[in-house]
Protein backbone atom coordinates (compact mmCIF):
# COMPACT_ATOMS: atom_id res chain seq x y z
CA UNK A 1 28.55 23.95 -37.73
CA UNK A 2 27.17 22.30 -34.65
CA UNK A 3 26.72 18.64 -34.54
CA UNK A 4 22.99 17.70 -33.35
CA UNK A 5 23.38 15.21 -30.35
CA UNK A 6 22.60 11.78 -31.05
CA UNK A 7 20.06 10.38 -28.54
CA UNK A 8 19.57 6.53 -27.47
CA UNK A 9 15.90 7.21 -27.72
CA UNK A 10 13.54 8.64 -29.82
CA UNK A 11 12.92 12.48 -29.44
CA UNK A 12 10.30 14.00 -27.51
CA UNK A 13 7.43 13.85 -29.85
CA UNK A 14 7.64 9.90 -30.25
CA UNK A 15 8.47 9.90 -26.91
CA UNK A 16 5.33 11.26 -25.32
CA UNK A 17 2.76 10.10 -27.85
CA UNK A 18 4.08 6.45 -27.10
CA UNK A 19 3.38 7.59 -23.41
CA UNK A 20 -0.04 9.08 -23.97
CA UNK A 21 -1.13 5.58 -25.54
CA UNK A 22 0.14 3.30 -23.15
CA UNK A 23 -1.42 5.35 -20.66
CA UNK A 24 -4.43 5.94 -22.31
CA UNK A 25 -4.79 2.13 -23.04
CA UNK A 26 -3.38 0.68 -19.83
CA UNK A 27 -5.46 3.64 -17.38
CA UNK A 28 -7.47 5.85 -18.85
CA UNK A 29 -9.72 3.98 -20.94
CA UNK A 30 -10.43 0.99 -18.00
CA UNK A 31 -11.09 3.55 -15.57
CA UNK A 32 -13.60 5.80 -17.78
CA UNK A 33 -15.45 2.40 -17.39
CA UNK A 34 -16.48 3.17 -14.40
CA UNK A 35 -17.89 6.65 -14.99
CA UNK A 36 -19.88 5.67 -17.58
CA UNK A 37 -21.52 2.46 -16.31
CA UNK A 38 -21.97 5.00 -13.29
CA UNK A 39 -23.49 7.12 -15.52
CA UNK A 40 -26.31 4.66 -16.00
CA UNK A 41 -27.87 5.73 -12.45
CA UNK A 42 -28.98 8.86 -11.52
CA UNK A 43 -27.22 10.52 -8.87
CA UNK A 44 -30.15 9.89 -6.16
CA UNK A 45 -29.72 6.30 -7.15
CA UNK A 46 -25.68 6.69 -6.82
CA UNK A 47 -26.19 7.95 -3.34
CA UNK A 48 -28.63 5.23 -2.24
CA UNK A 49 -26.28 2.60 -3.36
CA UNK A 50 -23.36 3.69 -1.85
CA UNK A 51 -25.20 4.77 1.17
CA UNK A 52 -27.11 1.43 2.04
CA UNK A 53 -25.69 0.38 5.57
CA UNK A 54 -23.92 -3.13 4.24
CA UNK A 55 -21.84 -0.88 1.86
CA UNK A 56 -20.91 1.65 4.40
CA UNK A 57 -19.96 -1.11 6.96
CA UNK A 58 -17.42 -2.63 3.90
CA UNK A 59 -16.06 1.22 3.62
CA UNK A 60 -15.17 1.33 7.63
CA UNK A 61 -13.61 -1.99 7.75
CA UNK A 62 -11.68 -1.48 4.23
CA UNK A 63 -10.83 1.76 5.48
CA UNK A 64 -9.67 1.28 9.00
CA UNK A 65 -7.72 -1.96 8.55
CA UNK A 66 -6.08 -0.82 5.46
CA UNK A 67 -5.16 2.55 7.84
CA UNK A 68 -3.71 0.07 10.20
CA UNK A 69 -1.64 -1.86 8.68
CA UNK A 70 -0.27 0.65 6.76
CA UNK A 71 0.96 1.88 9.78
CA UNK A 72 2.43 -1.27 11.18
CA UNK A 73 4.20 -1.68 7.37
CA UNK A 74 5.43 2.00 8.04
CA UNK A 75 7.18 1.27 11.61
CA UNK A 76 7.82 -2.20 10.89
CA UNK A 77 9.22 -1.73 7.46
CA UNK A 78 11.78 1.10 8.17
CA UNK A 79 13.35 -1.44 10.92
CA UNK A 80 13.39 -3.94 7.80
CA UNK A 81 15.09 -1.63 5.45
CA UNK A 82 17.33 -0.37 8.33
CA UNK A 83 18.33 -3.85 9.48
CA UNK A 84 19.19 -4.79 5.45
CA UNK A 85 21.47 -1.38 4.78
CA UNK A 86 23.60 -1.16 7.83
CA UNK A 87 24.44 -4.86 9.17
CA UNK A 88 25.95 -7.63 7.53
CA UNK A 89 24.76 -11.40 8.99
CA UNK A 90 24.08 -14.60 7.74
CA UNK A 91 21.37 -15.06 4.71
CA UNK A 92 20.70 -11.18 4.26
CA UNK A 93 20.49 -12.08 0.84
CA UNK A 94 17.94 -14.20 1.35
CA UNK A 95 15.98 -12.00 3.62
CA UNK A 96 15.88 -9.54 1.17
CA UNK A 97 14.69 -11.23 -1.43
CA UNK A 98 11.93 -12.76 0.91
CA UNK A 99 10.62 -9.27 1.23
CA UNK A 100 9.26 -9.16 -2.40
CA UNK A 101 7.36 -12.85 -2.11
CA UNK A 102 4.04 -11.13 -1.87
CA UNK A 103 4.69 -9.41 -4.98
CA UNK A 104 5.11 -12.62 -6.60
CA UNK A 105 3.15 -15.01 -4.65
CA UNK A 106 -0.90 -15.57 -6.19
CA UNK A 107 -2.86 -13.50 -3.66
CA UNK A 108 -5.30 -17.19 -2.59
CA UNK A 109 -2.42 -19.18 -2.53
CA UNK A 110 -1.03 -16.08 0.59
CA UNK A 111 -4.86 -15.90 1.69
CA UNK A 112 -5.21 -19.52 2.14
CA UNK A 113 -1.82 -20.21 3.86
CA UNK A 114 -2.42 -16.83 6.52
CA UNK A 115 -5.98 -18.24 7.33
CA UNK A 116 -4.36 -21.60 8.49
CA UNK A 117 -1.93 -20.08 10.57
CA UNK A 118 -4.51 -17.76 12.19
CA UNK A 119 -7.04 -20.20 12.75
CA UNK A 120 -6.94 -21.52 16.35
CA UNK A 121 -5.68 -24.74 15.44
CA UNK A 122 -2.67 -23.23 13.30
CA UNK A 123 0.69 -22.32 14.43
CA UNK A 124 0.25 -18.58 15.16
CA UNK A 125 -3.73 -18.66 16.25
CA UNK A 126 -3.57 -21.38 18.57
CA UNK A 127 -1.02 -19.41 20.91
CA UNK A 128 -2.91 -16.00 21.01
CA UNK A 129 -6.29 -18.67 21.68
CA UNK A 130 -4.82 -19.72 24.71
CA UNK A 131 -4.96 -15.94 25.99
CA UNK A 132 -8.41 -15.42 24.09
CA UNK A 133 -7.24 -13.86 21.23
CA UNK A 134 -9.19 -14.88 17.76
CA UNK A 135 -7.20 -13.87 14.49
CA UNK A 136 -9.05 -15.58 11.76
CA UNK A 137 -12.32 -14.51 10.90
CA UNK A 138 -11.69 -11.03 12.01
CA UNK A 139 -10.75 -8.03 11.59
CA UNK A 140 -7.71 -8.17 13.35
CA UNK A 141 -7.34 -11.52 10.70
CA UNK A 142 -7.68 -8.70 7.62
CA UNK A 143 -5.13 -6.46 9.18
CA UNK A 144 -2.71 -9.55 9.40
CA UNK A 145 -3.06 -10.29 5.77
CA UNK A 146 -2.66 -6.82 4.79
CA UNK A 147 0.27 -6.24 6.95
CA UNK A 148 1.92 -9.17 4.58
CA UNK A 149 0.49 -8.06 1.38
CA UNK A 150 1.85 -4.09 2.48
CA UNK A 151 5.34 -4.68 3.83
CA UNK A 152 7.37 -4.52 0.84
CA UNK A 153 6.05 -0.92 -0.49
CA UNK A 154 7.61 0.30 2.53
CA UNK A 155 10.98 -1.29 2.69
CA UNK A 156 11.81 -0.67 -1.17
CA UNK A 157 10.87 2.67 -0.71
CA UNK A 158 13.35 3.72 2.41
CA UNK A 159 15.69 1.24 1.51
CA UNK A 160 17.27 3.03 -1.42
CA UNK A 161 17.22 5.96 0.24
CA UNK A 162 19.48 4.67 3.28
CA UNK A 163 21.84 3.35 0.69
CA UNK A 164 22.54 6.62 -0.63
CA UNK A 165 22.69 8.28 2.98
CA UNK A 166 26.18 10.01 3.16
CA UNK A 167 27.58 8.45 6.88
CA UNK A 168 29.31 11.84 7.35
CA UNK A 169 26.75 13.68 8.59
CA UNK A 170 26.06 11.02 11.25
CA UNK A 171 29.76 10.96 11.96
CA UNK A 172 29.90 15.04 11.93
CA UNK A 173 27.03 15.00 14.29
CA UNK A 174 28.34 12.42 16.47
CA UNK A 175 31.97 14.40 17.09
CA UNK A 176 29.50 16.91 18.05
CA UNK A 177 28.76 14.50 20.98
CA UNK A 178 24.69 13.95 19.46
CA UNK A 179 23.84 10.52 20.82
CA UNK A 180 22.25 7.77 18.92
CA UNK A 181 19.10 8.40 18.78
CA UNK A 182 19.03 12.61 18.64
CA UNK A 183 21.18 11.34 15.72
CA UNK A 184 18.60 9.20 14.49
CA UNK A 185 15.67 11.87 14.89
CA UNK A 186 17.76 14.64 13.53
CA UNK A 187 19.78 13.44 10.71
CA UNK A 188 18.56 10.53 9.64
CA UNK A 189 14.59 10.44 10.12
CA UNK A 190 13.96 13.58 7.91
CA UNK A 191 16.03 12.36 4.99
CA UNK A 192 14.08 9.33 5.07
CA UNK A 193 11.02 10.73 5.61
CA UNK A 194 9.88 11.21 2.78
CA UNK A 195 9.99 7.84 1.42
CA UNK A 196 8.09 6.13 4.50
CA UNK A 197 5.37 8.55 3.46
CA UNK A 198 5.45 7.18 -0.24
CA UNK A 199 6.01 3.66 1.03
CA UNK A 200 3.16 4.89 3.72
CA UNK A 201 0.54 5.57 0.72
CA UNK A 202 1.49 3.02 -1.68
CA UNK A 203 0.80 0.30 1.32
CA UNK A 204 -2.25 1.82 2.28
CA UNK A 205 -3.67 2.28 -1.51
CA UNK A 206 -2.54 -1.54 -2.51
CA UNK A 207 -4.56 -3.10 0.88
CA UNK A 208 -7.55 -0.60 0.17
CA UNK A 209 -8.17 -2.62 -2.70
CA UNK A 210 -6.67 -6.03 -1.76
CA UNK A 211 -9.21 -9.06 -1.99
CA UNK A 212 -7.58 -12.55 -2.87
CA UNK A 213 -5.65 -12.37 0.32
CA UNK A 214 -8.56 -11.41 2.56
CA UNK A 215 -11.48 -13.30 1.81
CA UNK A 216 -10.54 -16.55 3.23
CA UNK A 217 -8.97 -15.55 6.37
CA UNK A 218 -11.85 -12.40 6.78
CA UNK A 219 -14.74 -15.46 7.29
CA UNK A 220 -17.19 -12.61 5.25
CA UNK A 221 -19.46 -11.62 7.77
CA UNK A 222 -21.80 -8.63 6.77
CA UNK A 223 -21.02 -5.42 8.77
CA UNK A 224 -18.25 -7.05 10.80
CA UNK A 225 -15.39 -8.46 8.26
CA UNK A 226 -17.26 -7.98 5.13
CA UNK A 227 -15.04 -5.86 2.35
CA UNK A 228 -15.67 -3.30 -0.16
CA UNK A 229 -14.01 -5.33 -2.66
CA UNK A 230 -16.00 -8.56 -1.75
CA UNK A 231 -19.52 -6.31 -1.95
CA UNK A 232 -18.59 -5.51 -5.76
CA UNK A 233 -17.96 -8.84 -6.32
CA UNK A 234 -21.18 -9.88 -5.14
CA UNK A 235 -22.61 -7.23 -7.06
CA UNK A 236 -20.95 -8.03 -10.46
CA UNK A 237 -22.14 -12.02 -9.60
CA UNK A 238 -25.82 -10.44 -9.41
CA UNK A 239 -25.51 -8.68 -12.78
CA UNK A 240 -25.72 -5.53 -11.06
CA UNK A 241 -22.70 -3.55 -13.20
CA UNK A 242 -24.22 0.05 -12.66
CA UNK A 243 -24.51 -0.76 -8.33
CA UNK A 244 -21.00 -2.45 -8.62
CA UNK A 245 -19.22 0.92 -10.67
CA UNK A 246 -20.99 3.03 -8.35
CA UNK A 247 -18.85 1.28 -5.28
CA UNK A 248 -15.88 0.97 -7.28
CA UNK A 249 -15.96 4.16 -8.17
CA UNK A 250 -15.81 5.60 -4.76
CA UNK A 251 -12.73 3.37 -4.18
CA UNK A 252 -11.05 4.77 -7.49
CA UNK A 253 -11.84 8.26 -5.27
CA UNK A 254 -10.40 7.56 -2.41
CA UNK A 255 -7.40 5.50 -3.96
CA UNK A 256 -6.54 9.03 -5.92
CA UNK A 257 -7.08 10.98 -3.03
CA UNK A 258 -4.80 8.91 -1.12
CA UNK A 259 -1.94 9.30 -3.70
CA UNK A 260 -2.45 12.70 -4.12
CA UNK A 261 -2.17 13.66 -0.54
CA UNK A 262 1.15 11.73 -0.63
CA UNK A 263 2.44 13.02 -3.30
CA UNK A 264 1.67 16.62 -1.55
CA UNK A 265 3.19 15.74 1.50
CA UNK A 266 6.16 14.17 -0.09
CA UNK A 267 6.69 17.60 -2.21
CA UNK A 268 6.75 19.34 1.13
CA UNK A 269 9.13 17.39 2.76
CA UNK A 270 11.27 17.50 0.07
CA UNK A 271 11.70 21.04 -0.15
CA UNK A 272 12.01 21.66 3.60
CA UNK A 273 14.66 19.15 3.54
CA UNK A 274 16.85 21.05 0.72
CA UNK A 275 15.66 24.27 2.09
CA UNK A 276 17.68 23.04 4.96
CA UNK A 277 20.86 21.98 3.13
């Protein structure tokens, strides 16, 4: 007679109804929120609010400096993780913890401290002012914070990954006689691209819907540095809960779109990359 195997955790049934109501309570239900205050308006009303040109102006600069310093995470961040994995130097240890302070750091306390660096009386604005560069108050200001707030989705996403990289196939390819950087492209770029891509959407999803660290250092101005974020907030100050869901919701929209596509590209990579194994 056969022995049943003794798990550490419950079975499946326990298992998944526990996950079903923690995800139910924790996402579901918050987010249903939204449709049905939504719901409230009709849909020529939805379109009118979401279409009125201060709102539109929040989506293009939510949009395009989120975009861009997602980017800058997704360079900058895979020199981070490679300069962590592969040399050894004086307070690593301490540079790699520094890369999670954003997690932990309150979101005004980072938004208050970047906006008096930036301004052009603080450390890093008053050098670019002397070549007639502003930082604060713009939108090159919102892509600074974000680039802080972003960084370390990227770097604990490709950072495991070179951990785990087997150095044989970079030694293989360098008897060969590859050099450095074909071996860089060719070996070690695809296995890690597809965590920059995750690291990629997870930065650019967080600073879509980043507003602590922005608002101070942004300055606000309506259809120049003016966020999405900061128009529901005005619109939940007004009492306006149907205008505000309607905007939200089109953020909750985009947000999943975002993580979908990643998740679709990251699928893809993954299979061309064992497909090539």
């Amino acid at each position: 007679m056969k022995k049943k195997n003794k798990r550490v955790i419950p079975g499946f049934g326990i298992s998944m109804g526990v996950t079903l109501t923690m995800v139910s309570v924790i996402v579901l239900i918050p987010l249903a929120t939204l449709v049905i205050y939504t719901a409230q308006m009709s849909f020529p009303e939805i379109i009118a609010t979401i279409t009125r040109g201060r709102v539109l102006s929040s989506f293009y600069v939510s949009f395009i400096t989120a975009f861009a310093a997602s980017a800058i995470n997704a360079v900058m961040g895979l020199i981070l993780a490679w300069v962590l994995v592969r040399y050894e130097f004086p307070g690593k240890r301490i540079l790699d913890g520094m890369i999670e302070l954003p997690f932990a750091l309150p979101t005004a306390v980072a938004g208050i401290s970047l906006t008096y660096l930036t301004t052009d009386s603080g450390w890093i604005g008053s050098f670019f002012a002397k070549f007639g560069i502003q930082i604060a108050y713009t939108r090159l200001g919102i892509t600074f914070a974000l680039i802080f707030v972003g960084i370390p989705f990227v770097v604990r996403s490709i950072q495991p990954v070179l951990e785990k990289l087997d150095p044989s196939y970079e030694e293989a390819a360098s008897v060969l006689g590859a050099s450095r950087t074909r071996i860089f492209w060719k070996v070690i770029f695809p296995e890690v691209l597809s965590s920059l891509c995750t690291g990629f959407g997870l930065a650019f999803g967080r600073c879509l819907g980043e507003y602590g660290s922005i608002v101070f250092i942004a300055g606000n101005k309506p259809y120049y540095t003016e966020i999405t974020p900061l128009i529901i907030m005005s619109e939940l100050q007004e009492f306006d809960y149907p205008s505000a869901t309607a905007i939200a919701l089109v953020m909750l929209i985009a947000a999943f779109l975002i993580l979908f596509i990643n998740n679709l590209i990251q699928a893809r990579n993954t299979k061309i990359l064992n497909g090539n194994r």
